[in-house]
N, C-alpha and C. Protein backbone atom coordinates (compact mmCIF):
# COMPACT_ATOMS: atom_id res chain seq x y z
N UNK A 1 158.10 86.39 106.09
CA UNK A 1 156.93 85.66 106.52
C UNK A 1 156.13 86.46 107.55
N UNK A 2 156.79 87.14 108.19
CA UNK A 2 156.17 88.01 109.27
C UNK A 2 155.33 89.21 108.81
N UNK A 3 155.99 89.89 107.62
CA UNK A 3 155.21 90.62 107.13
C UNK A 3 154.10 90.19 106.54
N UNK A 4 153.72 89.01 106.23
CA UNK A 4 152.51 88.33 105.59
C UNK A 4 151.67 88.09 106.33
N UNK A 5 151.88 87.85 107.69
CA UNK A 5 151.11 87.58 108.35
C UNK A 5 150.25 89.19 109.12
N UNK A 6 151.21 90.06 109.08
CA UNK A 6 150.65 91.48 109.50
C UNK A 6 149.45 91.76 108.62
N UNK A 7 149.93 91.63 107.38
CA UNK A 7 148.94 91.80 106.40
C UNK A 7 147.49 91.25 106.55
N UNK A 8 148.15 89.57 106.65
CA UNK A 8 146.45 88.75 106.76
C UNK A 8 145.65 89.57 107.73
N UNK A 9 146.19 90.09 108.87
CA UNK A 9 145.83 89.99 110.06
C UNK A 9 144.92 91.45 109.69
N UNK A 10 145.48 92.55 108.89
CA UNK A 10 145.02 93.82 108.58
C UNK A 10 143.75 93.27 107.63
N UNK A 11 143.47 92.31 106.86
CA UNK A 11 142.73 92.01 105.62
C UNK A 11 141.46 91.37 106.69
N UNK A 12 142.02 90.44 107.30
CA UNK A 12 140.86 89.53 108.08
C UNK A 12 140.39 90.03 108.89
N UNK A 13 140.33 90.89 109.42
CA UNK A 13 139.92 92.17 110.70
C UNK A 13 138.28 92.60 110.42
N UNK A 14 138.38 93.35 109.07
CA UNK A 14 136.83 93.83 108.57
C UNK A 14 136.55 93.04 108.10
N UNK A 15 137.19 91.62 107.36
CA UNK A 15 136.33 90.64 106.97
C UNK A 15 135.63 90.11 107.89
N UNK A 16 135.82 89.65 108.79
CA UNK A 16 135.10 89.81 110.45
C UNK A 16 134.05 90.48 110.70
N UNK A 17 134.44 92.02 110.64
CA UNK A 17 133.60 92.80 111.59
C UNK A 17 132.32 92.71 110.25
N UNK A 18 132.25 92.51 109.05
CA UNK A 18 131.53 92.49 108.19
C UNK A 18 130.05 91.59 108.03
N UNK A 19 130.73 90.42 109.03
CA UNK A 19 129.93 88.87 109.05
C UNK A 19 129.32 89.31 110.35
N UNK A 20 129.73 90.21 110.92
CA UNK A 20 129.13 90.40 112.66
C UNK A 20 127.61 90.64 112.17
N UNK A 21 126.70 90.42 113.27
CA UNK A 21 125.09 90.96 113.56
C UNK A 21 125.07 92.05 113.83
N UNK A 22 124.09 92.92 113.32
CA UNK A 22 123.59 94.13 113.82
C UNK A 22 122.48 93.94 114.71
N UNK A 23 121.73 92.46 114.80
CA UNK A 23 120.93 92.35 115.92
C UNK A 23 119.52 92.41 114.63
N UNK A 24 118.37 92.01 115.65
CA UNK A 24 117.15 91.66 114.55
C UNK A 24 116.57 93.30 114.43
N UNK A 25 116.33 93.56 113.36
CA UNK A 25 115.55 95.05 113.16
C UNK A 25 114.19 94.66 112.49
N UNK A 26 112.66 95.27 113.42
CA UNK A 26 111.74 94.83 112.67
C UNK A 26 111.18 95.54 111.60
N UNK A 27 110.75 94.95 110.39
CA UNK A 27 110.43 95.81 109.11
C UNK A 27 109.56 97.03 109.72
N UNK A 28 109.70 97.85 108.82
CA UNK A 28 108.45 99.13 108.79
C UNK A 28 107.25 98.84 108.88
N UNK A 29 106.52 99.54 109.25
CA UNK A 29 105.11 98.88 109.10
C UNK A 29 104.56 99.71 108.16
N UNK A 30 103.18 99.58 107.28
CA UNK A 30 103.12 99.97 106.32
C UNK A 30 102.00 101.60 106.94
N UNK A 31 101.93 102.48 106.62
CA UNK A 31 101.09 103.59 107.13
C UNK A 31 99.37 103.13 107.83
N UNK A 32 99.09 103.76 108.82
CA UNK A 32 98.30 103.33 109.58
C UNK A 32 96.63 104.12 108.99
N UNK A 33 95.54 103.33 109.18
CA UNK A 33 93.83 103.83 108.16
C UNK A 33 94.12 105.25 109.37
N UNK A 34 93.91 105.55 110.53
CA UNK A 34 93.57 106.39 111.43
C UNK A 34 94.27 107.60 111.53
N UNK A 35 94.27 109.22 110.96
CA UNK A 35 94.86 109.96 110.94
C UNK A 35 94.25 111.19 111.45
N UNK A 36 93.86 110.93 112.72
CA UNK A 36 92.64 112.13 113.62
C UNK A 36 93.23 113.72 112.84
N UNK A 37 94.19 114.17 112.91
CA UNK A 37 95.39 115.26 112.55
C UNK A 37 94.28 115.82 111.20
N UNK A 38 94.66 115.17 110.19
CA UNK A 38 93.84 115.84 109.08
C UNK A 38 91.95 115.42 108.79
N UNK A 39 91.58 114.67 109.57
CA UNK A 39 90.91 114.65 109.48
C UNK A 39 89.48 115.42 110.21
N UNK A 40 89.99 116.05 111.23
CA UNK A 40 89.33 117.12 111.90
C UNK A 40 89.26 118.52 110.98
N UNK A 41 89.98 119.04 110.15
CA UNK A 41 90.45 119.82 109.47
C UNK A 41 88.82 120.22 108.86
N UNK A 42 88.34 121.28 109.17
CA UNK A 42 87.14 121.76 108.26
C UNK A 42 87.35 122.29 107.20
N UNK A 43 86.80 121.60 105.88
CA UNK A 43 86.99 121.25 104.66
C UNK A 43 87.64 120.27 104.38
N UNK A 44 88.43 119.58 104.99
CA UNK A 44 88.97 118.70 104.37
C UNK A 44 88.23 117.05 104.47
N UNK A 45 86.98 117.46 105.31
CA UNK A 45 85.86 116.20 105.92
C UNK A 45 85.43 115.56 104.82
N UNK A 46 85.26 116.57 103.38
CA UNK A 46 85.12 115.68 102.19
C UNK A 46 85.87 114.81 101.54
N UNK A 47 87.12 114.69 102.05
CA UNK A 47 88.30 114.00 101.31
C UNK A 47 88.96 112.72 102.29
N UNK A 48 88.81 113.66 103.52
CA UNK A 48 89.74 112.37 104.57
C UNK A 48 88.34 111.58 104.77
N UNK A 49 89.02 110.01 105.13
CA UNK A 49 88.20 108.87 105.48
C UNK A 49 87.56 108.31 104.00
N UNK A 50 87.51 109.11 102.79
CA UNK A 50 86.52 108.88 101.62
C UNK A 50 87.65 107.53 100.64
N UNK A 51 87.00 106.91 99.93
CA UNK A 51 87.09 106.26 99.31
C UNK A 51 87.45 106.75 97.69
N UNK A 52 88.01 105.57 96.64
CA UNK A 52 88.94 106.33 95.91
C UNK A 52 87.07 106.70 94.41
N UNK A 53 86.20 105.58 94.64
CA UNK A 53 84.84 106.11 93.96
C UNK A 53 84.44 107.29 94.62
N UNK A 54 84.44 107.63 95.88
CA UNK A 54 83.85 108.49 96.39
C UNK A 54 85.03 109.78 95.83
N UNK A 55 86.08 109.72 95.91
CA UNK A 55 87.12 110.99 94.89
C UNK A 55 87.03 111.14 93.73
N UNK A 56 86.82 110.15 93.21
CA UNK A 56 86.49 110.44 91.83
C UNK A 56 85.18 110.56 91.30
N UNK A 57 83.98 110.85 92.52
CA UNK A 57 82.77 111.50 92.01
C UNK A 57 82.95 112.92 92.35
N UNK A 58 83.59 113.34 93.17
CA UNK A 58 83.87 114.59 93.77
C UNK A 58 84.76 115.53 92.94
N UNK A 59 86.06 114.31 91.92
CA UNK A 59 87.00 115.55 91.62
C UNK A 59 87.26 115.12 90.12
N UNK A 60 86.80 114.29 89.71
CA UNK A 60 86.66 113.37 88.10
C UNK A 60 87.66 112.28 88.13
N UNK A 61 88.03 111.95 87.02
CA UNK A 61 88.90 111.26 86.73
C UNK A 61 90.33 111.16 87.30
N UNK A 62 91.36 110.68 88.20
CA UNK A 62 92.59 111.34 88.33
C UNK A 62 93.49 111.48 87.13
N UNK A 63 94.73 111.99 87.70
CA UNK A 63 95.59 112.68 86.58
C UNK A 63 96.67 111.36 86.83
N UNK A 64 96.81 110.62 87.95
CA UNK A 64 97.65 109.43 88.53
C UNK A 64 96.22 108.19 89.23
N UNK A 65 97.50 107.16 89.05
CA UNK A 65 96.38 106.47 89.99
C UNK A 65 97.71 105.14 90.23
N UNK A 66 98.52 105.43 90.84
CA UNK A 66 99.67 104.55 91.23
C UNK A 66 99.23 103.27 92.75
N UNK A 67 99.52 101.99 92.58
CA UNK A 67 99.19 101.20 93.25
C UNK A 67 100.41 101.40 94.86
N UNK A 68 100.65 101.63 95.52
CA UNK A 68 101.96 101.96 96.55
C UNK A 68 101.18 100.78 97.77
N UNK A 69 101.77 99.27 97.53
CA UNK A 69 101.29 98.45 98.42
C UNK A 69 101.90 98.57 99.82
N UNK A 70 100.84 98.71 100.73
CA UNK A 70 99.54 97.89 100.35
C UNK A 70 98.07 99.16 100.72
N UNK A 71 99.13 100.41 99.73
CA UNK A 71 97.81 101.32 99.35
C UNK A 71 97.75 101.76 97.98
N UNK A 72 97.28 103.21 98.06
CA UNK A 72 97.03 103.31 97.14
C UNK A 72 97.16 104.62 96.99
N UNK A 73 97.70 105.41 95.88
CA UNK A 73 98.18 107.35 95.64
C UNK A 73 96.94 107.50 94.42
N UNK A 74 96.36 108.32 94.83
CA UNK A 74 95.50 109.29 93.59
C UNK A 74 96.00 110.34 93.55
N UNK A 75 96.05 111.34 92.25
CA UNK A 75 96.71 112.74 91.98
C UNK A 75 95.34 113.08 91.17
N UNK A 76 94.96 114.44 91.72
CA UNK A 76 94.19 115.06 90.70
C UNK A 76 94.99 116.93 90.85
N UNK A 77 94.49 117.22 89.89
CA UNK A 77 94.94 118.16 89.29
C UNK A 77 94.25 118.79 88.56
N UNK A 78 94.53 120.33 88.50
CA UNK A 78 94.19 121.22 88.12
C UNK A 78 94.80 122.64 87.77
N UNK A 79 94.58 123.63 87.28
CA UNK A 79 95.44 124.88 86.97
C UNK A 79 95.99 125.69 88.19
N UNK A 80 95.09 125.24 89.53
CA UNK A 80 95.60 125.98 90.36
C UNK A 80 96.15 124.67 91.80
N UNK A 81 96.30 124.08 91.35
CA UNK A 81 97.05 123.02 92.48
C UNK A 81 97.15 121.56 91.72
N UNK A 82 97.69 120.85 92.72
CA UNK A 82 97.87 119.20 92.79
C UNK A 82 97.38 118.67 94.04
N UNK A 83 96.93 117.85 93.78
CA UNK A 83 96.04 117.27 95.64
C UNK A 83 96.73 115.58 95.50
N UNK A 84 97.91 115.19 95.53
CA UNK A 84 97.88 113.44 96.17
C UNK A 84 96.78 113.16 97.61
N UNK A 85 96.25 112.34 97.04
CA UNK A 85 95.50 111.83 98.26
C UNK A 85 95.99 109.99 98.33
N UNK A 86 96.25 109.39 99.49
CA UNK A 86 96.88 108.39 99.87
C UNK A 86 95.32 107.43 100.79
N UNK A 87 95.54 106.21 100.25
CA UNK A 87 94.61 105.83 100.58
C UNK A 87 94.85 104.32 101.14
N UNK A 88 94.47 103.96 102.43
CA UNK A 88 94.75 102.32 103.02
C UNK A 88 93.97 101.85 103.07
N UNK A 89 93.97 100.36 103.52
CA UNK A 89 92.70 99.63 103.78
C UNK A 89 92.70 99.83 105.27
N UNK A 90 91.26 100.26 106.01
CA UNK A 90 91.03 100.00 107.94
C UNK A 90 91.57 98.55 107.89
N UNK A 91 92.39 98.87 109.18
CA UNK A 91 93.20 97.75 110.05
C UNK A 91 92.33 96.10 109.80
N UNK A 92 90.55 96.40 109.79
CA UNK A 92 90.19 95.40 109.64
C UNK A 92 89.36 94.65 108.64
N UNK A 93 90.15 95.52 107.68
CA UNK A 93 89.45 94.88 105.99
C UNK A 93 88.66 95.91 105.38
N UNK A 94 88.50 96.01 104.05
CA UNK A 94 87.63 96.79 103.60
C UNK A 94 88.13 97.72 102.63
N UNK A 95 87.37 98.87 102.07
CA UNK A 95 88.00 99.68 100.83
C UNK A 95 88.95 100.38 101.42
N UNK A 96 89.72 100.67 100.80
CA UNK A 96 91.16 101.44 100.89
C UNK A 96 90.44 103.11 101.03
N UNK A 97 91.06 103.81 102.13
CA UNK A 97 90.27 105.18 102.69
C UNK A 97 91.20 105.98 102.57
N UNK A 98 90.98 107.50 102.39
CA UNK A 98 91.99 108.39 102.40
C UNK A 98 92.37 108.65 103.68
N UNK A 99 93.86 108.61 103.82
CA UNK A 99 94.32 108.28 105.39
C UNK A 99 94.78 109.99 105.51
N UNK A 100 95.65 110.35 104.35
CA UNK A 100 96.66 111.36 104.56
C UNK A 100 96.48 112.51 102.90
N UNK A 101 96.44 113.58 102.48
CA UNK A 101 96.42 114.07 101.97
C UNK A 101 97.59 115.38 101.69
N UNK A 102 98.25 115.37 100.55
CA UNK A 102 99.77 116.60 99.96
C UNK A 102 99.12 117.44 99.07
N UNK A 103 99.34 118.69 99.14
CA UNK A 103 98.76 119.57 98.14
C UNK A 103 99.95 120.29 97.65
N UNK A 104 100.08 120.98 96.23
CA UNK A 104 101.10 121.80 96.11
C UNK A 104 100.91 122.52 94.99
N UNK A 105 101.24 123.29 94.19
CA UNK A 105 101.42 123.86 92.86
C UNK A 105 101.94 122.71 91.63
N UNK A 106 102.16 123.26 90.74
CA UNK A 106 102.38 122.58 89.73
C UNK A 106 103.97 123.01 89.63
N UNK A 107 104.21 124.12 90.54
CA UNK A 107 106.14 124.48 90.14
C UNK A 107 106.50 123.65 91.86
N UNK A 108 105.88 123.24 92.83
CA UNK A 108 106.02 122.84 94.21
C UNK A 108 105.90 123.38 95.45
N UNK A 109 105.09 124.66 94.92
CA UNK A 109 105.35 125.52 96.00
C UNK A 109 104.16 125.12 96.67
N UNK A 110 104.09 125.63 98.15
CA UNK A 110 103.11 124.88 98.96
C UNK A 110 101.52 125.81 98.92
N UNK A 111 100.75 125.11 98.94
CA UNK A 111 99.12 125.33 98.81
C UNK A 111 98.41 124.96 99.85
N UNK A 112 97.77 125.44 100.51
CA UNK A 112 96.48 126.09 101.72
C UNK A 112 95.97 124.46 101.19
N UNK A 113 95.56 123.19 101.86
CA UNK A 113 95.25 122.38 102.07
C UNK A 113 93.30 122.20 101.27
N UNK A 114 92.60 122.80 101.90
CA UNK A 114 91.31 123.43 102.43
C UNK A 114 91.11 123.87 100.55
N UNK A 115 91.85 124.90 100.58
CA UNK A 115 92.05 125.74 99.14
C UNK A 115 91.93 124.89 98.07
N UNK A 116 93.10 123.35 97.99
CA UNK A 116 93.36 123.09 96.63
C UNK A 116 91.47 122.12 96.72
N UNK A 117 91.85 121.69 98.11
CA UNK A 117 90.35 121.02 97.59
C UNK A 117 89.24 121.60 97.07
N UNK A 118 88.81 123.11 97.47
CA UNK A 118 87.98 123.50 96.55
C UNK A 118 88.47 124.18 95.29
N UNK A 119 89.34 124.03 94.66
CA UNK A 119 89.45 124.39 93.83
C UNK A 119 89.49 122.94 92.83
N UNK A 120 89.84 122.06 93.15
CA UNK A 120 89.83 121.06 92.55
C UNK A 120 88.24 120.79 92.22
N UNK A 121 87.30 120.90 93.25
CA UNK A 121 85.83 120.73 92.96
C UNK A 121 85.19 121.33 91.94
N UNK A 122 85.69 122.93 92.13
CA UNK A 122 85.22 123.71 91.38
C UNK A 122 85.17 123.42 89.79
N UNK A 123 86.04 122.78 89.60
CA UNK A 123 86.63 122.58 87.57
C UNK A 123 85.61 121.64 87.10
């Protein structure tokens, strides 16, 4: 009987520590419209802050156009890069703006920012 009870006692231990609180953790917040960082960037003044009509008069049609709530990913593409451009709505309503911009190759290797955008224009 004694040994049964060692046992419970080994079994009910982490069943315990399992039910314990880790305490309240607040969700993520979702990425912020304001990204001074790339948006000072000369050349890149045509892309950051712009809207997803205003990208697609600039670079055509995208190659993606994925909804990522509560924004929004455009991919355009071309022979000499990939440009995701990420786009939110301002804090206080309104069209979804390019907050943040990824450039890269088509194998992943990394691309001059400045670069893929004009090359993307160019096509």
């Amino acid at each position: 009987m004694a040994m049964i009870r060692k046992f419970s006692v080994v079994f009910l231990i982490p069943m315990l520590a399992a039910c314990a609180s880790t305490g309240n953790v607040a969700p993520g917040l979702p990425a912020t419209y304001n990204n001074p960082g790339l948006q000072n960037v000369q050349g890149l003044d045509i892309v950051m802050g712009k809207s997803a009509s205003n990208l697609i008069r600039l670079f055509g049609d995208p190659a993606q156009d994925v909804a990522e709530a509560p924004g929004r990913k455009l991919q355009f593409s071309s022979g000499a890069c990939i440009l995701d451009a990420y786009l939110y709505p301002p804090p206080g309503g309104g069209d979804a703006r390019v907050t943040h911009i990824d450039t890269r190759r088509s194998d992943g290797a990394e691309v001059d920012r400045v670069s893929c955008v004009n090359a993307l224009r160019i096509r």
